[in-house]
Protein backbone atom coordinates (compact mmCIF):
# COMPACT_ATOMS: atom_id res chain seq x y z
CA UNK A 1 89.49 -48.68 -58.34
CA UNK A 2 89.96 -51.08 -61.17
CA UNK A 3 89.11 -54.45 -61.10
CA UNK A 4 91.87 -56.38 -60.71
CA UNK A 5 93.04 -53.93 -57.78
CA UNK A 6 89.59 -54.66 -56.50
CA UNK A 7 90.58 -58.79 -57.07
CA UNK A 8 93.78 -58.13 -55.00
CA UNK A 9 93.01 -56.38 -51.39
CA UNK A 10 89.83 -59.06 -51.83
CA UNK A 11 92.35 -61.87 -52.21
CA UNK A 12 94.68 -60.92 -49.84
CA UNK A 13 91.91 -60.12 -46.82
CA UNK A 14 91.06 -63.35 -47.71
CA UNK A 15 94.14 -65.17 -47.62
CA UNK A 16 94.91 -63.37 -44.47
CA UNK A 17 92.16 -64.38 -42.33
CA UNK A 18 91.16 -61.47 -41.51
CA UNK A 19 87.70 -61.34 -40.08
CA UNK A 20 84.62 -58.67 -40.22
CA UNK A 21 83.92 -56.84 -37.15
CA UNK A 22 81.96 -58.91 -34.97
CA UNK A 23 78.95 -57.59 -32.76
CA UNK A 24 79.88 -56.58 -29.34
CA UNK A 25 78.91 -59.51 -27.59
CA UNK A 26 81.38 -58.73 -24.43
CA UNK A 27 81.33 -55.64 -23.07
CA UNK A 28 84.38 -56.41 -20.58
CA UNK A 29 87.32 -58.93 -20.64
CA UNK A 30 89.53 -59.85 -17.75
CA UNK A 31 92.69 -61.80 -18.74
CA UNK A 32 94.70 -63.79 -16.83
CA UNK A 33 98.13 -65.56 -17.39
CA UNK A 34 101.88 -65.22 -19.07
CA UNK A 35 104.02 -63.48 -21.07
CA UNK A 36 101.69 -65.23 -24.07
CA UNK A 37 99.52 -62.04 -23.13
CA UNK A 38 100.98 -59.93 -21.27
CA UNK A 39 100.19 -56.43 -21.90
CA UNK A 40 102.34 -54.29 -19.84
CA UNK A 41 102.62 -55.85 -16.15
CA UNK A 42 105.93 -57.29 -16.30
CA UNK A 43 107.84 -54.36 -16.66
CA UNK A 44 105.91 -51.99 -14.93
CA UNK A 45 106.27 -54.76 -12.07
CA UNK A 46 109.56 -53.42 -11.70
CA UNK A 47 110.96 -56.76 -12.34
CA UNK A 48 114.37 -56.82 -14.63
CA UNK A 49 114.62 -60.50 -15.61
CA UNK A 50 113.83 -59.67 -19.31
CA UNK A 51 114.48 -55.76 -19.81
CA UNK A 52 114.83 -56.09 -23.22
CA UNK A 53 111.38 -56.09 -24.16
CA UNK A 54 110.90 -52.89 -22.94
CA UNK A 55 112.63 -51.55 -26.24
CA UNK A 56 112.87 -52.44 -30.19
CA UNK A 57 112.60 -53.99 -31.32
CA UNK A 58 110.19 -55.90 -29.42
CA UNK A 59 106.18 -53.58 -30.34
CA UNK A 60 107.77 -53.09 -33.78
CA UNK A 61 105.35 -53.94 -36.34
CA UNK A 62 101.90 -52.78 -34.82
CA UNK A 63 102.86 -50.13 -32.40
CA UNK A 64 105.86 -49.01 -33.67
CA UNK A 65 107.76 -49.16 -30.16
CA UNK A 66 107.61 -51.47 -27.25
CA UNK A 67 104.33 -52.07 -24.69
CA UNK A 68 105.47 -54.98 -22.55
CA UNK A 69 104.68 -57.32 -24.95
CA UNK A 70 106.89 -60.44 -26.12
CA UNK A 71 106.58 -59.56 -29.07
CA UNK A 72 106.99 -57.76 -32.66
CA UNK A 73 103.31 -56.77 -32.69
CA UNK A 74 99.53 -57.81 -31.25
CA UNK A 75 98.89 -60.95 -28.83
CA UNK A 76 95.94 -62.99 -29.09
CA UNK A 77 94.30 -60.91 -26.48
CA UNK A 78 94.42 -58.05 -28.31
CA UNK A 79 92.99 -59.44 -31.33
CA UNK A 80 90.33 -61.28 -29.06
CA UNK A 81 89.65 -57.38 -27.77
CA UNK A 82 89.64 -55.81 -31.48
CA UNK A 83 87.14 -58.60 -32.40
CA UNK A 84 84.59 -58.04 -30.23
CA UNK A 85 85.04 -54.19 -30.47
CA UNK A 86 86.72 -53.35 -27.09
CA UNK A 87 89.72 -51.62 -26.60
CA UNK A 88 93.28 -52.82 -25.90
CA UNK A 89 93.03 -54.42 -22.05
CA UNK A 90 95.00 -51.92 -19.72
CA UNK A 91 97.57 -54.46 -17.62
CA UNK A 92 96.74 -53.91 -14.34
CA UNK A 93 99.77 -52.58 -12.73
CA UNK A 94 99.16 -49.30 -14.82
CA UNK A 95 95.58 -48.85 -13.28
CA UNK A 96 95.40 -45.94 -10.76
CA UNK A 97 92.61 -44.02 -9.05
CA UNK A 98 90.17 -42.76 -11.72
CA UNK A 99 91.35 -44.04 -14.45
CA UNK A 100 89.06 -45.61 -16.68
CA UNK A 101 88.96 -49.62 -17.13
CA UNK A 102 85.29 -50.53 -17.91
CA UNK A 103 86.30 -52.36 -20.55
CA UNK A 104 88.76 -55.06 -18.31
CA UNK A 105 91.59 -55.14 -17.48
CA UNK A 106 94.93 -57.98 -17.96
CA UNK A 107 96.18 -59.37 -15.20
CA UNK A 108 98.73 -61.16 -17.07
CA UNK A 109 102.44 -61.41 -16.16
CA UNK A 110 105.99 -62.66 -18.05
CA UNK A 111 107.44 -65.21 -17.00
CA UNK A 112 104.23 -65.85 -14.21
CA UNK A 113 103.51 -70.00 -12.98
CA UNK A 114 100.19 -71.44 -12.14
CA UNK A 115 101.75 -72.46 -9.10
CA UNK A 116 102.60 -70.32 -6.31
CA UNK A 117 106.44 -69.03 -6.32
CA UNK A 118 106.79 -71.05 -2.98
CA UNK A 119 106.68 -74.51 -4.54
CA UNK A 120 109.35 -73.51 -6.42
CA UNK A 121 111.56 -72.32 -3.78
CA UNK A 122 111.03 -75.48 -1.93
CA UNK A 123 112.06 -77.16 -5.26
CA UNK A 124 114.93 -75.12 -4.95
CA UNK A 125 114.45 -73.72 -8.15
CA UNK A 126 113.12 -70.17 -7.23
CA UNK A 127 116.00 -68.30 -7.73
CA UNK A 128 115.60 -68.81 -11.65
CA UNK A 129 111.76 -67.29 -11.50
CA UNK A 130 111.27 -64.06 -13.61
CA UNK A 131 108.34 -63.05 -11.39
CA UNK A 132 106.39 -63.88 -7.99
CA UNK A 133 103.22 -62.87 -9.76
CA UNK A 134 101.52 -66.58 -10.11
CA UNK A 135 97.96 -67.08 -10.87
CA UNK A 136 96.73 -66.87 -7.24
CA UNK A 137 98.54 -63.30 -7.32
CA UNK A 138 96.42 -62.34 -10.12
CA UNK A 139 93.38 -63.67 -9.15
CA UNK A 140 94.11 -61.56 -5.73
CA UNK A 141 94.19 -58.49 -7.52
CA UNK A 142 90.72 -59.06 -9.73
CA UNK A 143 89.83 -59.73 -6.04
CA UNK A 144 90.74 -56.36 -5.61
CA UNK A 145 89.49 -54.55 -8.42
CA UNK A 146 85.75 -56.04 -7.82
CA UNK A 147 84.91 -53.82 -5.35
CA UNK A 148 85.69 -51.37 -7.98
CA UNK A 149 83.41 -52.76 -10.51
CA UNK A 150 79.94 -53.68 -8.60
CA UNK A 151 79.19 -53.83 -4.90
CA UNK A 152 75.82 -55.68 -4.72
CA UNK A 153 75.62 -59.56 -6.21
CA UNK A 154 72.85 -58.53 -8.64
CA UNK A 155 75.10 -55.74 -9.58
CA UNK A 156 78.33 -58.45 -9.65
CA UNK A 157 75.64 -60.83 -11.60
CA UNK A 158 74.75 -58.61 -14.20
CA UNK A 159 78.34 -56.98 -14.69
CA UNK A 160 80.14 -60.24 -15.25
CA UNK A 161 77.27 -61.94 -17.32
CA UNK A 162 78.66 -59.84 -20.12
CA UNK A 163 82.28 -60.14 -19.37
CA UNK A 164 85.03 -62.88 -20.50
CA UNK A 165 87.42 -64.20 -18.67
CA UNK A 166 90.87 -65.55 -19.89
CA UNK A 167 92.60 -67.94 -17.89
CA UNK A 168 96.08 -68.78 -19.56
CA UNK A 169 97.82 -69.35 -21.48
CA UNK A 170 99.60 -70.43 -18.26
CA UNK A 171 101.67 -73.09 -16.65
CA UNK A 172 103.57 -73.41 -19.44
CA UNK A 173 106.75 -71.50 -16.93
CA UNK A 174 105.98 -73.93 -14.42
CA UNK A 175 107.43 -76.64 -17.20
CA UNK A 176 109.82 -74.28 -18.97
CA UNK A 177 111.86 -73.59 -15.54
CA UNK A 178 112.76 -76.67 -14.61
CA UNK A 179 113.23 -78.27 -18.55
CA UNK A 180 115.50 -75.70 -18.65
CA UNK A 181 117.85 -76.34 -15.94
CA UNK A 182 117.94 -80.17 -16.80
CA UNK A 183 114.56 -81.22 -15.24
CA UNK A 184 113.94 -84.81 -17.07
CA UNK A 185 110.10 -85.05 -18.76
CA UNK A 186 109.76 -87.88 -16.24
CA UNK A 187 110.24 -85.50 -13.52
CA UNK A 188 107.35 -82.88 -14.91
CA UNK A 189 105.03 -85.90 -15.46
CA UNK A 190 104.43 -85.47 -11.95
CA UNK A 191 104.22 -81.69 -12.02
CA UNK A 192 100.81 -81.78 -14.43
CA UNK A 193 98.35 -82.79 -11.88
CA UNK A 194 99.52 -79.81 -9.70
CA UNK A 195 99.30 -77.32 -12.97
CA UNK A 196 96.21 -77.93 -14.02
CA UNK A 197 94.88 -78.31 -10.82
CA UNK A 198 95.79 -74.45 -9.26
CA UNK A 199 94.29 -73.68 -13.04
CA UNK A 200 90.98 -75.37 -12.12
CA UNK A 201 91.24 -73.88 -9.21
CA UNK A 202 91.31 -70.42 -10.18
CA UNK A 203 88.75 -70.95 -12.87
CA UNK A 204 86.26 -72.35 -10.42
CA UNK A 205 87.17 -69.62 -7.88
CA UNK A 206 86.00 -67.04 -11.19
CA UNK A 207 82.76 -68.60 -11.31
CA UNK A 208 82.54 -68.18 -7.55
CA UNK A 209 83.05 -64.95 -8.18
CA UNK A 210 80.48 -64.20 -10.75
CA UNK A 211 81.85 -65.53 -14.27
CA UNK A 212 79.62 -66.70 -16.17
CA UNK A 213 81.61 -67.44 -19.65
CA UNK A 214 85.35 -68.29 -19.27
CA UNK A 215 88.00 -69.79 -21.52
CA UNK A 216 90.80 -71.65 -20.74
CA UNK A 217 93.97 -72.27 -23.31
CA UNK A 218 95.93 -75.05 -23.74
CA UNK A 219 99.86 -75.17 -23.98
CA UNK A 220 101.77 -74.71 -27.25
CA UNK A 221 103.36 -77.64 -29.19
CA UNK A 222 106.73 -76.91 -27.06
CA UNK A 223 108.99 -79.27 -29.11
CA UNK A 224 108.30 -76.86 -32.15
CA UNK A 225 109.78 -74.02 -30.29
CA UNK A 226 113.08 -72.55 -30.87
CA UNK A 227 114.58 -72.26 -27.43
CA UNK A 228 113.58 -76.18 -26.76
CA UNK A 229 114.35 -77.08 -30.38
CA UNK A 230 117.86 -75.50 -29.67
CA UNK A 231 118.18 -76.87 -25.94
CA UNK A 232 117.16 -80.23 -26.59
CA UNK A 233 118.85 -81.04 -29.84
CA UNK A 234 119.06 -84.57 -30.64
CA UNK A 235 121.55 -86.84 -33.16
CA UNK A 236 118.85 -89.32 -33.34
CA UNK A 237 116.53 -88.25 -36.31
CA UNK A 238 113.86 -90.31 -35.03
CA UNK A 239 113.74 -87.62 -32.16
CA UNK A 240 111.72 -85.39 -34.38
CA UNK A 241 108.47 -85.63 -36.27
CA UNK A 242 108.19 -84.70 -40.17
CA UNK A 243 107.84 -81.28 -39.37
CA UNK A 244 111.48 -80.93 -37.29
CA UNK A 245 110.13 -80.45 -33.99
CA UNK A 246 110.82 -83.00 -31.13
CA UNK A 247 108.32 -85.50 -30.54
CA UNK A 248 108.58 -86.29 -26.79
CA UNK A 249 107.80 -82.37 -25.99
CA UNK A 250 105.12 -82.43 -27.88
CA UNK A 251 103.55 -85.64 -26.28
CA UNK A 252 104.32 -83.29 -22.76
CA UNK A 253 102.46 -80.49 -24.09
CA UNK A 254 99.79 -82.89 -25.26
CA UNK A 255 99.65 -84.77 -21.87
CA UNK A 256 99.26 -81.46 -20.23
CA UNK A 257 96.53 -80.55 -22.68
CA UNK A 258 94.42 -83.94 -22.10
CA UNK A 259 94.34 -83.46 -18.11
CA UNK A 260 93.34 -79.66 -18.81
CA UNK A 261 90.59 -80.95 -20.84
CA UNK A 262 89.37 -83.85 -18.86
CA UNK A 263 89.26 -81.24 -15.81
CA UNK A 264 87.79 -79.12 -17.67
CA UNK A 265 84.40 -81.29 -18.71
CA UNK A 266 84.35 -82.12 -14.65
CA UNK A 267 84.25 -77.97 -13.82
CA UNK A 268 81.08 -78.38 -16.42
CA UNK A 269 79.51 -80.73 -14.36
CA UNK A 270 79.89 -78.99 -11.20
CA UNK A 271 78.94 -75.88 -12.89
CA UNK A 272 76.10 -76.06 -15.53
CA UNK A 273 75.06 -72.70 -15.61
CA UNK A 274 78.60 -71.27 -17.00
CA UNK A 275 79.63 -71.90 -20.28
CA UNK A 276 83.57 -72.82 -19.92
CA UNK A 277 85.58 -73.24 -23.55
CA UNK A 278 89.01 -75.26 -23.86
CA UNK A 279 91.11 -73.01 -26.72
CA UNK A 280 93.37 -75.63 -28.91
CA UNK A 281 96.55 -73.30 -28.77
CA UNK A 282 98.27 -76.51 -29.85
CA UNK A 283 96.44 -77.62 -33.29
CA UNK A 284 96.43 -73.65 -33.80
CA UNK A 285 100.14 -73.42 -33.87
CA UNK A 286 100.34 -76.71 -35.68
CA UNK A 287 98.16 -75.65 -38.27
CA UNK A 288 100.33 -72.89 -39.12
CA UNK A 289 103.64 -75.23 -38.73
CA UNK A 290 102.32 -77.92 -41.11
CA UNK A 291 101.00 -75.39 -43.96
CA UNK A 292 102.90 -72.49 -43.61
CA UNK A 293 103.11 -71.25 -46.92
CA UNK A 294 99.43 -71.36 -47.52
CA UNK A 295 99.06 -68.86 -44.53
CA UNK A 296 101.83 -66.74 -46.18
CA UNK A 297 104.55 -67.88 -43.50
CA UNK A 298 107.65 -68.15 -46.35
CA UNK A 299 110.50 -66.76 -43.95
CA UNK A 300 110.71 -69.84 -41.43
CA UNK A 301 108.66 -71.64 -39.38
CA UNK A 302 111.25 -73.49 -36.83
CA UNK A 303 113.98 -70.36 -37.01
CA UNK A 304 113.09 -67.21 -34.86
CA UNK A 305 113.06 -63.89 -36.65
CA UNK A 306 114.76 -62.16 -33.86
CA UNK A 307 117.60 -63.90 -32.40
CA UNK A 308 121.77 -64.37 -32.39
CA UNK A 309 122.44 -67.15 -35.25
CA UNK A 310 122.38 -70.79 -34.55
CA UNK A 311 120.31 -73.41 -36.72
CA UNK A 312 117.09 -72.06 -35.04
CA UNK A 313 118.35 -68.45 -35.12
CA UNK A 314 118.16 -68.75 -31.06
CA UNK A 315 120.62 -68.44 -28.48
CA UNK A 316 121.25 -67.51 -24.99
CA UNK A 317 124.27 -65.46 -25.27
CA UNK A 318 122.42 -63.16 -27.86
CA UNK A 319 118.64 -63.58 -27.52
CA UNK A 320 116.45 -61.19 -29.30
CA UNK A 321 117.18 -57.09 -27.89
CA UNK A 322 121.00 -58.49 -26.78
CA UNK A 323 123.71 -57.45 -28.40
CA UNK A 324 124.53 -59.83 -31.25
CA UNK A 325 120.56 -60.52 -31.87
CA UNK A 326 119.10 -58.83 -35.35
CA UNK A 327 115.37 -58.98 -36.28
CA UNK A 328 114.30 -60.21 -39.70
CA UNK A 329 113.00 -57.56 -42.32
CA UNK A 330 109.57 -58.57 -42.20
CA UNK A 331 108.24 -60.96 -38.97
CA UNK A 332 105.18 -61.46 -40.29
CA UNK A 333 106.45 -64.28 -42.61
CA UNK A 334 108.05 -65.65 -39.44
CA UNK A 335 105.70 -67.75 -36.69
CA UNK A 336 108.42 -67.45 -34.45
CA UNK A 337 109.50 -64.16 -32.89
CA UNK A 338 112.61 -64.69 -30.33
CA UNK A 339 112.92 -68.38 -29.95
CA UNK A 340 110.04 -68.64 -26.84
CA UNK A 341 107.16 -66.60 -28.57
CA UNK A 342 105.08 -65.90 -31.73
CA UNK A 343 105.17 -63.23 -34.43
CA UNK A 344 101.78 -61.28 -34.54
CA UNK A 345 100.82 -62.49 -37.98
CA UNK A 346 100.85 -66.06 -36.18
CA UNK A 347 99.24 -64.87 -33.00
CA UNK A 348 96.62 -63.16 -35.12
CA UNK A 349 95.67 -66.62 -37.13
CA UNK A 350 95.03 -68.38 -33.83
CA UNK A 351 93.27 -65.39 -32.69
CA UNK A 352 91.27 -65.45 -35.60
CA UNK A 353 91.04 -69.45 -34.82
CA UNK A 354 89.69 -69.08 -31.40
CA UNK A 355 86.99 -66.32 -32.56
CA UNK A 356 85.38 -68.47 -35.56
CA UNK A 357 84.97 -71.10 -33.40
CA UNK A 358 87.79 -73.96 -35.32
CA UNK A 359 89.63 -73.84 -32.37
CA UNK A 360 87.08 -73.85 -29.30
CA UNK A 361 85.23 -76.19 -27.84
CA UNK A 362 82.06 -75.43 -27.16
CA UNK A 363 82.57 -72.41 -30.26
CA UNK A 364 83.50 -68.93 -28.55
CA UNK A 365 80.98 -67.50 -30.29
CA UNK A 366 78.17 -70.12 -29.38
CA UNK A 367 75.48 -68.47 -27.34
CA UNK A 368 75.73 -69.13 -23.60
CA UNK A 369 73.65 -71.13 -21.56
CA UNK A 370 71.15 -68.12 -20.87
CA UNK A 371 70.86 -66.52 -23.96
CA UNK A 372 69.62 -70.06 -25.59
């Protein structure tokens, strides 16, 4: 290998973020959330709001045909997984009788709320859900599985003290439902308490359970996303920040974020023993939106790769998979996939984010409270 060859791949590892192998300091992960990382669940739920990602070219780049994933490539789960040396997490639904999970298992679900699908039907708004599969669903099936796992609590204790647990991303569907069918930001102010709370909830009923090291993500900047940038579209340039995305979605997201947090340091209190980290999802993404081109994002950062046309390459009559919708040649110098979700190259630099320890607070790779 000459030198200059050698110069290259060094430069380009580099440039891409991409990290060494880290030492296996989780032996199991159990994830828990949306169709940010689901695995598989969705469609093998049976459920046929979104069919399309069952095929290309949605699992195009990495696995060269689709998983259930939303899409081109890898989530941030799965580079969470390949970081700490465990296998891909199996999504629950394809778990039967001897099969092997030792390693976790996702519980994740497209299109799944926080909330339970009942609020929404007394909203009147369930008809538009994707899935009945909330958060209390999934925690029901870890429920479940535990019997599987351990059956004594010293057993449970010493399983789960080398196991992490992934709650979210999630309640970002409980927002995107009713924005979407002209529910005013106003109107979700009131929703956020409710959010975070069934997410506290379920990340205190964890701990209950046995967790001892959890993290909990934070929503995306929503007002830099294509379907919202292409929804919402305003004449009033002062709608928008420097960046093009819309300002008053972003303060939602960030409102939503601040309560998750604050909640967050009061599950600390309660619990001292656990170590519980907050992942920035949002100054992840806008990292990658405000310096694109230094992370090798050339191809767009408001326009989806895969989509129908329109200023943000997003629209409903020929989303991403529909007729009409064509993917871009290479998504990895896209952040955007369809319009709602990332490319894996961007999902992979807030993966890598969350693992060094810029985007977690306390660091995810900080020793926990028993290991000091």
């Amino acid at each position: 290998m000459t030198m200059r060859l050698h110069f290259l791949i060094l430069s380009f590892f580099l440039i891409r973020g991409i990290a060494a192998p880290s030492p296996r300091k989780y032996e199991h992960i159990f994830n828990f959330g949306d169709s940010l990382s689901d695995t598989g669940n969705f469609l093998l739920s049976g459920a046929l709001a979104f069919p399309v990602i069952g095929k290309l070219p949605y699992g195009e780049t990495f696995f060269s045909h689709s998983t259930g994933r939303c899409s081109d490539g890898r989530l941030v789960i799965d580079f969470i997984a390949e970081a700490f040396s465990l296998p891909l997490l199996p999504p629950y639904l394809a778990l039967t009788k001897g099969q092997s999970f030792q390693h976790g298992v996702n519980f994740a679900v497209a299109g799944a709320t926080a909330l339970n699908s009942e609020f929404f039907h007394e909203q009147k708004i369930g008809a538009i859900l994707w899935t009945n599969d909330s958060l209390s669903v999934q925690l029901g099936w870890f429920r479940k599985l535990k019997s599987t796992l351990c059956t004594t609590k010293q057993d449970c204790d010493e399983f789960f003290k080398k196991s992490l647990f992934v709650v979210g991303e999630i309640g970002g569907n409980d927002y995107n439902y009713p924005f979407f069918i002209g529910g005013s930001i106003e109107l979700l102010n009131s929703m956020v308490p409710l959010v975070v709370g069934e997410i506290i909830n379920t990340t205190s009923a964890l701990i209950e359970e046995g967790a001892v090291e959890l993290m909990v993500p934070g929503n995306f900047p929503i007002g830099c996303s294509a379907v919202y940038l292409t929804l919402f579209q305003s004449p009033n340039k002062a709608d928008y920040d420097p960046h093009g995305c819309l300002k008053a979605y972003n303060a939602f997201a960030t409102y939503h974020n601040n309560q998750l947090k604050k909640d967050l340091e009061m599950l600390r209190k309660k619990y001292p023993h656990t170590k519980i980290v907050y992942a920035d999802y949002y100054s992840a993404a806008l990292r990658l939106l405000h310096t694109p081109m230094h992370h090798g994002f050339y191809g767009g950062t408001l326009q989806a790769c895969c989509g129908g046309g329109g200023p943000y390459n997003f629209n409903f009559s020929a989303r991403c998979g529909h007729t009409g919708s064509v993917a871009c040649e290479n998504p990895s110098a896209y952040l955007n996939w369809d319009g709602i979700h990332l490319t894996e190259a961007a999902y992979h630099y807030i993966a890598m984010g969350l693992i060094n320890g810029t985007f977690t607070s306390p660091p995810l790779m900080s020793p926990a409270l028993g290991d000091k």
